[in-house]
PDB file of N, CA and C in Angstrom:
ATOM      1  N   UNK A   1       0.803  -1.195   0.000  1.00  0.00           N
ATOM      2  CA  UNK A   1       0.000   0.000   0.000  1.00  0.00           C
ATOM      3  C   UNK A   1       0.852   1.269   0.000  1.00  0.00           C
ATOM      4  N   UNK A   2       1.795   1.010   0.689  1.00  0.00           N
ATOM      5  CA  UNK A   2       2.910   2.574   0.482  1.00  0.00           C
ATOM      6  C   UNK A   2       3.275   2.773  -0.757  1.00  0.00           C
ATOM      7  N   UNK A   3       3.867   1.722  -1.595  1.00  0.00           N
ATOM      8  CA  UNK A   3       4.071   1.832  -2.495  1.00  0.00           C
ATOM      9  C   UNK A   3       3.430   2.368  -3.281  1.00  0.00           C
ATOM     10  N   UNK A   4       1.849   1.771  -3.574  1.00  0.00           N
ATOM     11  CA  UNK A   4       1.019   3.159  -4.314  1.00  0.00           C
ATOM     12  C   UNK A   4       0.798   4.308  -4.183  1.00  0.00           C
ATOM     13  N   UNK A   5       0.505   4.484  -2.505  1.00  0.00           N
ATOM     14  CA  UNK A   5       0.523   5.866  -2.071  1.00  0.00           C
ATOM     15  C   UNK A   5       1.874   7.126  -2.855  1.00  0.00           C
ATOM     16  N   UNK A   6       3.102   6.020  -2.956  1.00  0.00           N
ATOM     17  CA  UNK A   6       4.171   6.952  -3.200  1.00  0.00           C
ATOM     18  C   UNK A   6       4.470   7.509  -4.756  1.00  0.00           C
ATOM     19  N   UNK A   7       3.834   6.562  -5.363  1.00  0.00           N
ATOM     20  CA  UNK A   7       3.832   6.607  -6.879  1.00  0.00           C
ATOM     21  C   UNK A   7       2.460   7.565  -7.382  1.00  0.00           C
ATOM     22  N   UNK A   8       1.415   7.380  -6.589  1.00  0.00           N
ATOM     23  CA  UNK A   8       0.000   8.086  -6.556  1.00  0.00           C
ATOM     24  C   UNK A   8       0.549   9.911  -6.155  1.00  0.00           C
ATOM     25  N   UNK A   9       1.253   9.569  -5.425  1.00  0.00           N
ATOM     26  CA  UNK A   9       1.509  11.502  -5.196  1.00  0.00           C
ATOM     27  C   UNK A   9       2.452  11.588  -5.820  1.00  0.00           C
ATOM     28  N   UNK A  10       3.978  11.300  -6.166  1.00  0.00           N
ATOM     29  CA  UNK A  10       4.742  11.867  -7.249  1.00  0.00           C
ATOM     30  C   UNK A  10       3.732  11.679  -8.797  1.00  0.00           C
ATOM     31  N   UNK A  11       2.866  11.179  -8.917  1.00  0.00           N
ATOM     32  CA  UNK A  11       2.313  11.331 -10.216  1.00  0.00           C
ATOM     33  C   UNK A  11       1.285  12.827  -9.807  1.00  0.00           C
ATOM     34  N   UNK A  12       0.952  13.160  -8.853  1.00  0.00           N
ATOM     35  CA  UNK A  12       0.252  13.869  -8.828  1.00  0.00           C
ATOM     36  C   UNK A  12       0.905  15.090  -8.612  1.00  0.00           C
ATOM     37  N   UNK A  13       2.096  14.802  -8.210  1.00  0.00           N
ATOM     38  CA  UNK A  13       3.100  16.400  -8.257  1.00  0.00           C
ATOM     39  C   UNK A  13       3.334  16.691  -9.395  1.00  0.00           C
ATOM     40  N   UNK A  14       3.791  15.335 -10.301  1.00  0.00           N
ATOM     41  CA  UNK A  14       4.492  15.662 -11.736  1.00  0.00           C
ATOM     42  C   UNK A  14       3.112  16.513 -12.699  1.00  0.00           C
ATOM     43  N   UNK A  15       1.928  15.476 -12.609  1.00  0.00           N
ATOM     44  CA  UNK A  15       0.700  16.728 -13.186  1.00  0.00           C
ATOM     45  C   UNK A  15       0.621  17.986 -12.726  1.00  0.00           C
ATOM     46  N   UNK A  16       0.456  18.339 -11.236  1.00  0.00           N
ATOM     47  CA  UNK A  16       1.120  19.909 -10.924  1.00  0.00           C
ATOM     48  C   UNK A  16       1.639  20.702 -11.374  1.00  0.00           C
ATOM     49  N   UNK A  17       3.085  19.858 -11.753  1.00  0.00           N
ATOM     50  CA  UNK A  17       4.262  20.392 -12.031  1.00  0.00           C
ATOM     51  C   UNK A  17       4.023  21.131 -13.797  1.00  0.00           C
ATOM     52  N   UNK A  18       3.435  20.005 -14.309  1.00  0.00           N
ATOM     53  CA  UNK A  18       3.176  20.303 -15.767  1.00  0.00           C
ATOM     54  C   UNK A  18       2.236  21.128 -15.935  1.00  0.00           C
ATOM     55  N   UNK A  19       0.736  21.263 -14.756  1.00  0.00           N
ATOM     56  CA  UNK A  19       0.236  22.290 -15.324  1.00  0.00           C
ATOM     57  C   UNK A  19       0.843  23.564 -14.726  1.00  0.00           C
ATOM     58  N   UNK A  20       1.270  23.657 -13.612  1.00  0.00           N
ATOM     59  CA  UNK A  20       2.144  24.917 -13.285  1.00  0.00           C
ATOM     60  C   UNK A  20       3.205  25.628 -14.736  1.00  0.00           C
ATOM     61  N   UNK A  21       3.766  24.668 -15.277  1.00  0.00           N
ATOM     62  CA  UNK A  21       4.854  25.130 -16.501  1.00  0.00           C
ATOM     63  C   UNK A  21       4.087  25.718 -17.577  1.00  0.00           C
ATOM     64  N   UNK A  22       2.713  25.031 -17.965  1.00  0.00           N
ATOM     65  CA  UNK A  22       1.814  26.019 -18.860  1.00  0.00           C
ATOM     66  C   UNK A  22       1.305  27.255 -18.198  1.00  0.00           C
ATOM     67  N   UNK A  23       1.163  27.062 -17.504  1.00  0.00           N
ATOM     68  CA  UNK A  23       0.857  28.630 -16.543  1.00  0.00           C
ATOM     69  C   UNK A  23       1.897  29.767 -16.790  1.00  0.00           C
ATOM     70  N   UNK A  24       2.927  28.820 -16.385  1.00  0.00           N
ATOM     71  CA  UNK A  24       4.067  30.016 -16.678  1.00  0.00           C
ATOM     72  C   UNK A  24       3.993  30.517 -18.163  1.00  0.00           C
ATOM     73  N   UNK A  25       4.235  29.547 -19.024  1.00  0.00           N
ATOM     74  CA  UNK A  25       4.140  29.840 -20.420  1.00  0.00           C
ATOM     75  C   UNK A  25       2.669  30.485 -20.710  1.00  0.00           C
ATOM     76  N   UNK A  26       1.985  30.507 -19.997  1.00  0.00           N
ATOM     77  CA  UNK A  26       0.867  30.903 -20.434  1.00  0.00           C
ATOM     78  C   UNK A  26      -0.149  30.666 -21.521  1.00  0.00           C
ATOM     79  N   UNK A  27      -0.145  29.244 -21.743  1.00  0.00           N
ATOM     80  CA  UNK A  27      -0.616  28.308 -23.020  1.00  0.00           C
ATOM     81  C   UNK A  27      -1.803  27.611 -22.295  1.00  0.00           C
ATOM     82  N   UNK A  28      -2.521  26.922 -23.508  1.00  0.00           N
ATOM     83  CA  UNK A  28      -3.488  26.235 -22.278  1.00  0.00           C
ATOM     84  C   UNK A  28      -3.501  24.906 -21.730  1.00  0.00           C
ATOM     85  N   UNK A  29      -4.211  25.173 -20.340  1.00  0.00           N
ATOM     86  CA  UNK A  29      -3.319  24.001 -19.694  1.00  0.00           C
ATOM     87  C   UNK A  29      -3.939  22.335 -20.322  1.00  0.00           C
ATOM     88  N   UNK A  30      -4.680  22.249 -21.189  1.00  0.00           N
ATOM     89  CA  UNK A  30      -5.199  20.971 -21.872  1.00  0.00           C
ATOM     90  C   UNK A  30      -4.654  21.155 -23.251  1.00  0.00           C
ATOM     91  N   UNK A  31      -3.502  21.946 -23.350  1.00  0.00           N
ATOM     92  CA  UNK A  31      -2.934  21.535 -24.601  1.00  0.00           C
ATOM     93  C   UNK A  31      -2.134  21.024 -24.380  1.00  0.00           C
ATOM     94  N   UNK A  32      -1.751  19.555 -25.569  1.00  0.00           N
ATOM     95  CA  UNK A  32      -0.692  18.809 -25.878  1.00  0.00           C
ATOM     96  C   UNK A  32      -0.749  17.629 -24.180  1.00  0.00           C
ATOM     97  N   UNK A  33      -1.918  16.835 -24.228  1.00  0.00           N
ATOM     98  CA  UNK A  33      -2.317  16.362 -22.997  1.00  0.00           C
ATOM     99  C   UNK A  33      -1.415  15.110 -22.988  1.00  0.00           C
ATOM    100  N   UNK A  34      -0.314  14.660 -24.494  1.00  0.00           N
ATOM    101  CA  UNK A  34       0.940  13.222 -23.892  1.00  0.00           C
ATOM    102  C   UNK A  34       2.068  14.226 -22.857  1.00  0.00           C
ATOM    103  N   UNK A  35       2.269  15.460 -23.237  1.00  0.00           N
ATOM    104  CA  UNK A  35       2.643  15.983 -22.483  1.00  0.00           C
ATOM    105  C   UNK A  35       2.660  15.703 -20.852  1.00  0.00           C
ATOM    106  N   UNK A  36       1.439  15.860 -20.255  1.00  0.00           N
ATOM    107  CA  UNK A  36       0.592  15.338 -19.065  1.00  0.00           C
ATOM    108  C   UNK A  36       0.905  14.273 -18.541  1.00  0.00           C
ATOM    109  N   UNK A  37       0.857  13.136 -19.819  1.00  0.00           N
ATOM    110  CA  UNK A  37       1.143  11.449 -19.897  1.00  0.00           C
ATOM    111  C   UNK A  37       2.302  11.413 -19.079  1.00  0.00           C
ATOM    112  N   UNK A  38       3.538  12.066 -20.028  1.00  0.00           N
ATOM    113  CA  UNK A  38       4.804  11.782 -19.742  1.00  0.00           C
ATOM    114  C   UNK A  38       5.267  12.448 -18.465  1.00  0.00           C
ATOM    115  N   UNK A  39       4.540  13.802 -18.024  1.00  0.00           N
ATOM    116  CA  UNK A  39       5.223  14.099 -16.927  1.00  0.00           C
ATOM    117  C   UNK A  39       4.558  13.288 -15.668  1.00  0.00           C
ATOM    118  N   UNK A  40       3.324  13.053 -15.652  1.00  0.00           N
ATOM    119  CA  UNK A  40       2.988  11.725 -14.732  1.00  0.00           C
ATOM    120  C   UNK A  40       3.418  10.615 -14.800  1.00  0.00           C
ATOM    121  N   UNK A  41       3.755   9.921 -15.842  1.00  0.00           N
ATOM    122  CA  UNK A  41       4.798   9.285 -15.585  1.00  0.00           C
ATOM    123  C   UNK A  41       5.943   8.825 -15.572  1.00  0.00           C
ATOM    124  N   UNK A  42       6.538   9.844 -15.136  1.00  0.00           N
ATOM    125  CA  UNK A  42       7.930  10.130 -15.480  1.00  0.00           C
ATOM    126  C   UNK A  42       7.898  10.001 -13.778  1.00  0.00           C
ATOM    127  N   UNK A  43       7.215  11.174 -12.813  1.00  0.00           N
ATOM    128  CA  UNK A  43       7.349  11.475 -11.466  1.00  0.00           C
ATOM    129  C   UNK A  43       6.804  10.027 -10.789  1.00  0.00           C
ATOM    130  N   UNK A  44       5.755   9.414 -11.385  1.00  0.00           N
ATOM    131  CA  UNK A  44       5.644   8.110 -11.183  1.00  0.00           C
ATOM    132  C   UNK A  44       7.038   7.335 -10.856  1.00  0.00           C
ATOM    133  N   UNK A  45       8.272   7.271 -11.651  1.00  0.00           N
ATOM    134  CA  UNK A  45       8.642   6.448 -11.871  1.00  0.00           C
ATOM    135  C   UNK A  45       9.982   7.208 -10.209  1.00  0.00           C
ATOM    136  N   UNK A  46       9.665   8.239 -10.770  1.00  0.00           N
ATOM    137  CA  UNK A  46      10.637   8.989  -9.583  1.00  0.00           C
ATOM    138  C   UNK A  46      10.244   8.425  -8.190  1.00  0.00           C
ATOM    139  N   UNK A  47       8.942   8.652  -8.098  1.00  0.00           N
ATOM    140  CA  UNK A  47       8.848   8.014  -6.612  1.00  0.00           C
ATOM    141  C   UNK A  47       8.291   6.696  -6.504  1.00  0.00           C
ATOM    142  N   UNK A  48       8.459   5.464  -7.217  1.00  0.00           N
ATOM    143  CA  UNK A  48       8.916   4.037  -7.390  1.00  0.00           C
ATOM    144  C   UNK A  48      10.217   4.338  -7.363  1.00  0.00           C
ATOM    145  N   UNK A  49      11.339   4.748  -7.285  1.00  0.00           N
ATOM    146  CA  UNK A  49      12.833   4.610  -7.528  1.00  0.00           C
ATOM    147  C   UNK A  49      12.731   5.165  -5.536  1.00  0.00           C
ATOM    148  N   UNK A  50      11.954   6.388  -5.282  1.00  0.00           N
ATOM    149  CA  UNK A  50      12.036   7.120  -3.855  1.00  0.00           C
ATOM    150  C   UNK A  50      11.431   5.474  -2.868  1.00  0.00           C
ATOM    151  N   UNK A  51      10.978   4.810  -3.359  1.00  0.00           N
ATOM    152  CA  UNK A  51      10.225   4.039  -2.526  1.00  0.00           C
ATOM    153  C   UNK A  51      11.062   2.768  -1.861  1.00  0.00           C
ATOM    154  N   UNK A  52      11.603   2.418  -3.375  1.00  0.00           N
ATOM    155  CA  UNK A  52      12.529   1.670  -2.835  1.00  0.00           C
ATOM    156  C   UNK A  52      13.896   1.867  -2.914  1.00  0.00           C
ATOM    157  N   UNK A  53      14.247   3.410  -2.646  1.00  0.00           N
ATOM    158  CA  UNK A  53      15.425   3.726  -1.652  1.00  0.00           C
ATOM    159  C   UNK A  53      15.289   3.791  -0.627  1.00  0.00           C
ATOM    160  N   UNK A  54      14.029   3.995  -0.225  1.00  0.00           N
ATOM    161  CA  UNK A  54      13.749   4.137   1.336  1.00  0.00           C
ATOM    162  C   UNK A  54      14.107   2.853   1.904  1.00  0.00           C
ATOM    163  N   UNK A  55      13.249   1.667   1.198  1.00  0.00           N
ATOM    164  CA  UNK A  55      13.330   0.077   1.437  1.00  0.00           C
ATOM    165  C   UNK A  55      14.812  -0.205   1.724  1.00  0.00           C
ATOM    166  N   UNK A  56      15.325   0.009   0.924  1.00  0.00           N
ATOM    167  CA  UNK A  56      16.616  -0.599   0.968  1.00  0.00           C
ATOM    168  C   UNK A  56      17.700   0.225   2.046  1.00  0.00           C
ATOM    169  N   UNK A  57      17.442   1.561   2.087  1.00  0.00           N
ATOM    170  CA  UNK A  57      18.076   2.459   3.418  1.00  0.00           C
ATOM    171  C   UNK A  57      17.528   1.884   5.012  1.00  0.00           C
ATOM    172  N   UNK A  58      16.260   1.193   4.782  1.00  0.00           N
ATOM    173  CA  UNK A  58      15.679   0.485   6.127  1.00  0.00           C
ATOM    174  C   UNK A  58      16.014  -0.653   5.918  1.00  0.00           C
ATOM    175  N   UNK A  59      16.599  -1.442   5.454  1.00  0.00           N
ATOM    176  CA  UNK A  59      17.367  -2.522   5.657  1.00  0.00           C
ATOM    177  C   UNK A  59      18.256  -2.632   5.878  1.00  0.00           C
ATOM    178  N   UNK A  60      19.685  -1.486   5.301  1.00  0.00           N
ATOM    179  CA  UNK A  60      21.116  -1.530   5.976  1.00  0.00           C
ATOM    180  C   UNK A  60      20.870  -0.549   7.291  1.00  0.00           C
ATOM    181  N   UNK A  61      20.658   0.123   7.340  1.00  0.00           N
ATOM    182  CA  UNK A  61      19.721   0.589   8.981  1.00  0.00           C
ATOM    183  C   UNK A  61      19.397  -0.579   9.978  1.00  0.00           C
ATOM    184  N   UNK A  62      18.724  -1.364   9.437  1.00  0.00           N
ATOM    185  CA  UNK A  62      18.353  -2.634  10.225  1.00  0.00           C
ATOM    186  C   UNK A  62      19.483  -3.751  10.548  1.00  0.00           C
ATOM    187  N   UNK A  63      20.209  -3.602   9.382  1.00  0.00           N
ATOM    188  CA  UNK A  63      21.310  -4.474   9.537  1.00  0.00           C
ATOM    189  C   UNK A  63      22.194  -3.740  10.077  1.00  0.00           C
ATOM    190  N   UNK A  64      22.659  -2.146  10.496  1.00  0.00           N
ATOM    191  CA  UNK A  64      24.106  -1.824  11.107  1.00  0.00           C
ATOM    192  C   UNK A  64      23.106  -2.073  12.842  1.00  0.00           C
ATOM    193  N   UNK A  65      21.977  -1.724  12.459  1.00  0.00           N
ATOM    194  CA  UNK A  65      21.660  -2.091  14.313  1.00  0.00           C
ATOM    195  C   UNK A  65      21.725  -3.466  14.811  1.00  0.00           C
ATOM    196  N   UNK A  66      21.402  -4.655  14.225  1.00  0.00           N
ATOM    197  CA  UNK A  66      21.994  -5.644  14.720  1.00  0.00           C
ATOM    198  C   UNK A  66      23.234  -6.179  14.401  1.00  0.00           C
ATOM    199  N   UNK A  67      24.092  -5.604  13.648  1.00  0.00           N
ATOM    200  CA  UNK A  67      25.691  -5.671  14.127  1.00  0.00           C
ATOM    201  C   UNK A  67      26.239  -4.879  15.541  1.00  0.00           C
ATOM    202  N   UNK A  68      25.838  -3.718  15.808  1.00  0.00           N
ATOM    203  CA  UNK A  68      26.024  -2.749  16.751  1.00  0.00           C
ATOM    204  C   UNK A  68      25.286  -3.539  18.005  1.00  0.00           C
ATOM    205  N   UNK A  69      24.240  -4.353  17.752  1.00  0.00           N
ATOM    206  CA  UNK A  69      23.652  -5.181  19.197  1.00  0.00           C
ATOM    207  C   UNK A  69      24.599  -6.358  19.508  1.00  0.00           C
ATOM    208  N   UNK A  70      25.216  -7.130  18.472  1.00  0.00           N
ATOM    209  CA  UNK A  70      26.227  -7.798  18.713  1.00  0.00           C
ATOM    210  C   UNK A  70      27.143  -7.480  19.167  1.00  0.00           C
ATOM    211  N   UNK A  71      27.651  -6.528  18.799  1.00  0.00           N
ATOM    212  CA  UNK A  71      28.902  -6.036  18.987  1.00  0.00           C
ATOM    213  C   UNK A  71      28.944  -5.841  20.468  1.00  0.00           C
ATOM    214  N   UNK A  72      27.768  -4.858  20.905  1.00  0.00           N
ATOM    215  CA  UNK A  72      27.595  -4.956  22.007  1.00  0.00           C
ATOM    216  C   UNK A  72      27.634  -5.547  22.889  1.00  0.00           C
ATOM    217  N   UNK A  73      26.927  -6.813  22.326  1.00  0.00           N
ATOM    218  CA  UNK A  73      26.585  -8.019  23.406  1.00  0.00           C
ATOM    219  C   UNK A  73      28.180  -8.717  23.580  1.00  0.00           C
ATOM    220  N   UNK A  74      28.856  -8.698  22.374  1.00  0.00           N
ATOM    221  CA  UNK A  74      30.683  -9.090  23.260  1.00  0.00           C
ATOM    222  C   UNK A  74      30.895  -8.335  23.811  1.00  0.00           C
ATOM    223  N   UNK A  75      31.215  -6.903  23.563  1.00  0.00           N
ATOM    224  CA  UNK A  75      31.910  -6.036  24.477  1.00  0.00           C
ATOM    225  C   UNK A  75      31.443  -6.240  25.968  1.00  0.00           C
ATOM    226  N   UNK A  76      30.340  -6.326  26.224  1.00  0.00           N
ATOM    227  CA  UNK A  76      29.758  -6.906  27.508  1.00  0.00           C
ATOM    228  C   UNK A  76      29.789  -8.182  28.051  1.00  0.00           C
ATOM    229  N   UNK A  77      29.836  -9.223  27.302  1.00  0.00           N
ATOM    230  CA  UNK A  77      30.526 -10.605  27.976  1.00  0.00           C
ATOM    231  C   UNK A  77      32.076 -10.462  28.271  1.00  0.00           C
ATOM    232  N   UNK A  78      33.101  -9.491  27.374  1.00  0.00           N
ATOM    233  CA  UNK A  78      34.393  -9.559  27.278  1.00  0.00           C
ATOM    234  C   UNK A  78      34.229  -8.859  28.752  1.00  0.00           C
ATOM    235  N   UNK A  79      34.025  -7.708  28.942  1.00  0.00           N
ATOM    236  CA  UNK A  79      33.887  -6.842  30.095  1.00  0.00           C
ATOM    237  C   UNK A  79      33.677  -7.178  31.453  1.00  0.00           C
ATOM    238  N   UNK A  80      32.623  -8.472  31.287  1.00  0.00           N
ATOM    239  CA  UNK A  80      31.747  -9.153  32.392  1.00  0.00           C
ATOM    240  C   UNK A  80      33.322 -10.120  33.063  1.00  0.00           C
ATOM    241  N   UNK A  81      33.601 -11.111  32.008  1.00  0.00           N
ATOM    242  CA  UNK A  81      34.317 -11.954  31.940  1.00  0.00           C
ATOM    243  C   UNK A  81      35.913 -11.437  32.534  1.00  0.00           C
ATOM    244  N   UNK A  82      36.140 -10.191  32.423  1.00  0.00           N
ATOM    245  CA  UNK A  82      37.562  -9.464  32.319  1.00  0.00           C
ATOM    246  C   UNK A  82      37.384  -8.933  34.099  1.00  0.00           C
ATOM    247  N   UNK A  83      36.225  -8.626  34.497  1.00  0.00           N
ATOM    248  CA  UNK A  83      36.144  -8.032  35.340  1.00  0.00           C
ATOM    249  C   UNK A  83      36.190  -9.052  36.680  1.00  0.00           C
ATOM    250  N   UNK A  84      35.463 -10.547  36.225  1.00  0.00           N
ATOM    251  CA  UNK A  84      34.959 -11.438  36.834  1.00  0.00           C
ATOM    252  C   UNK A  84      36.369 -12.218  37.231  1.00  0.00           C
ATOM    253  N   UNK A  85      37.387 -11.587  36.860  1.00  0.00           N
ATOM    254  CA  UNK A  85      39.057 -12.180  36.585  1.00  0.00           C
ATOM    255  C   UNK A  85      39.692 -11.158  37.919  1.00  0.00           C
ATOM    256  N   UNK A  86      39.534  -9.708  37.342  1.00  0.00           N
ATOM    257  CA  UNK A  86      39.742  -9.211  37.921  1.00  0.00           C
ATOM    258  C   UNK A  86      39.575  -9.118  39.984  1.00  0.00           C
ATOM    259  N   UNK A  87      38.412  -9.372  40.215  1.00  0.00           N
ATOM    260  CA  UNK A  87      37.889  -9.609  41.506  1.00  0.00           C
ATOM    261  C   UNK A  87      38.271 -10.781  42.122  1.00  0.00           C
ATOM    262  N   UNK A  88      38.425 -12.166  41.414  1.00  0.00           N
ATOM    263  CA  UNK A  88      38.645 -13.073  41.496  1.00  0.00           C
ATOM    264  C   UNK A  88      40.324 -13.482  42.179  1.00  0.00           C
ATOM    265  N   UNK A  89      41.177 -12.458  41.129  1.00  0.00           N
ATOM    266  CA  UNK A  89      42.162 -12.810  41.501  1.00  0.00           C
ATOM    267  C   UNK A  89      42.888 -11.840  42.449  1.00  0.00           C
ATOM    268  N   UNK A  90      42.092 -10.435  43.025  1.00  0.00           N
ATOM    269  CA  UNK A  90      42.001  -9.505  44.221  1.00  0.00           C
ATOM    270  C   UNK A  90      41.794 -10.148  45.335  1.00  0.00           C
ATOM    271  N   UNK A  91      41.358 -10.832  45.622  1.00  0.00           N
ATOM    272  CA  UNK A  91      41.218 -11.973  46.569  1.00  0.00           C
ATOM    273  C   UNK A  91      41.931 -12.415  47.233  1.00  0.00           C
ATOM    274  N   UNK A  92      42.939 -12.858  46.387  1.00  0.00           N
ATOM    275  CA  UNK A  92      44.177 -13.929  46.944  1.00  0.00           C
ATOM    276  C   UNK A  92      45.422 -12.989  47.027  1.00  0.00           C
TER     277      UNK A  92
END
């Protein structure tokens, strides 16, 4: 469902966009309507490309946090273990 949502509004910016540019030009805005075609889907295609950069930025995201939980989780057995040495051999 995101996925449409994301392709549904960059198509709807890119029509914006195109009738905003006849505005400027001051032509009318239902002339030359492949015009229309192409800039909807063109921005279409822009945010299918935005959609799954996001996807794929939330996956190495996902993956540096469970390296960083690992990582963690030694530094804290090494620590536990180093310390558990430490006390141990204060003792004697």
């Amino acid at each position: 469902m995101p996925l449409l949502s994301y392709i549904a509004g960059f198509s709807a910016l890119g029509f914006g966009v195109r009738c905003y540019q006849l505005a400027i030009l001051k032509r009318n805005i239902f002339d030359n309507l492949g015009g229309h075609a192409l800039s909807t889907a063109a921005f279409a295609g822009i945010g299918y490309y935005a959609y799954n950069a996001e996807q794929y930025q939330r996956e190495l995201i996902a993956d540096k946090k469970e390296q960083l939980l690992r990582m963690r989780e030694k530094d804290e057995t090494l620590l536990s273990s180093a310390s558990g040495r430490v006390s141990a051999s204060s003792h004697h």
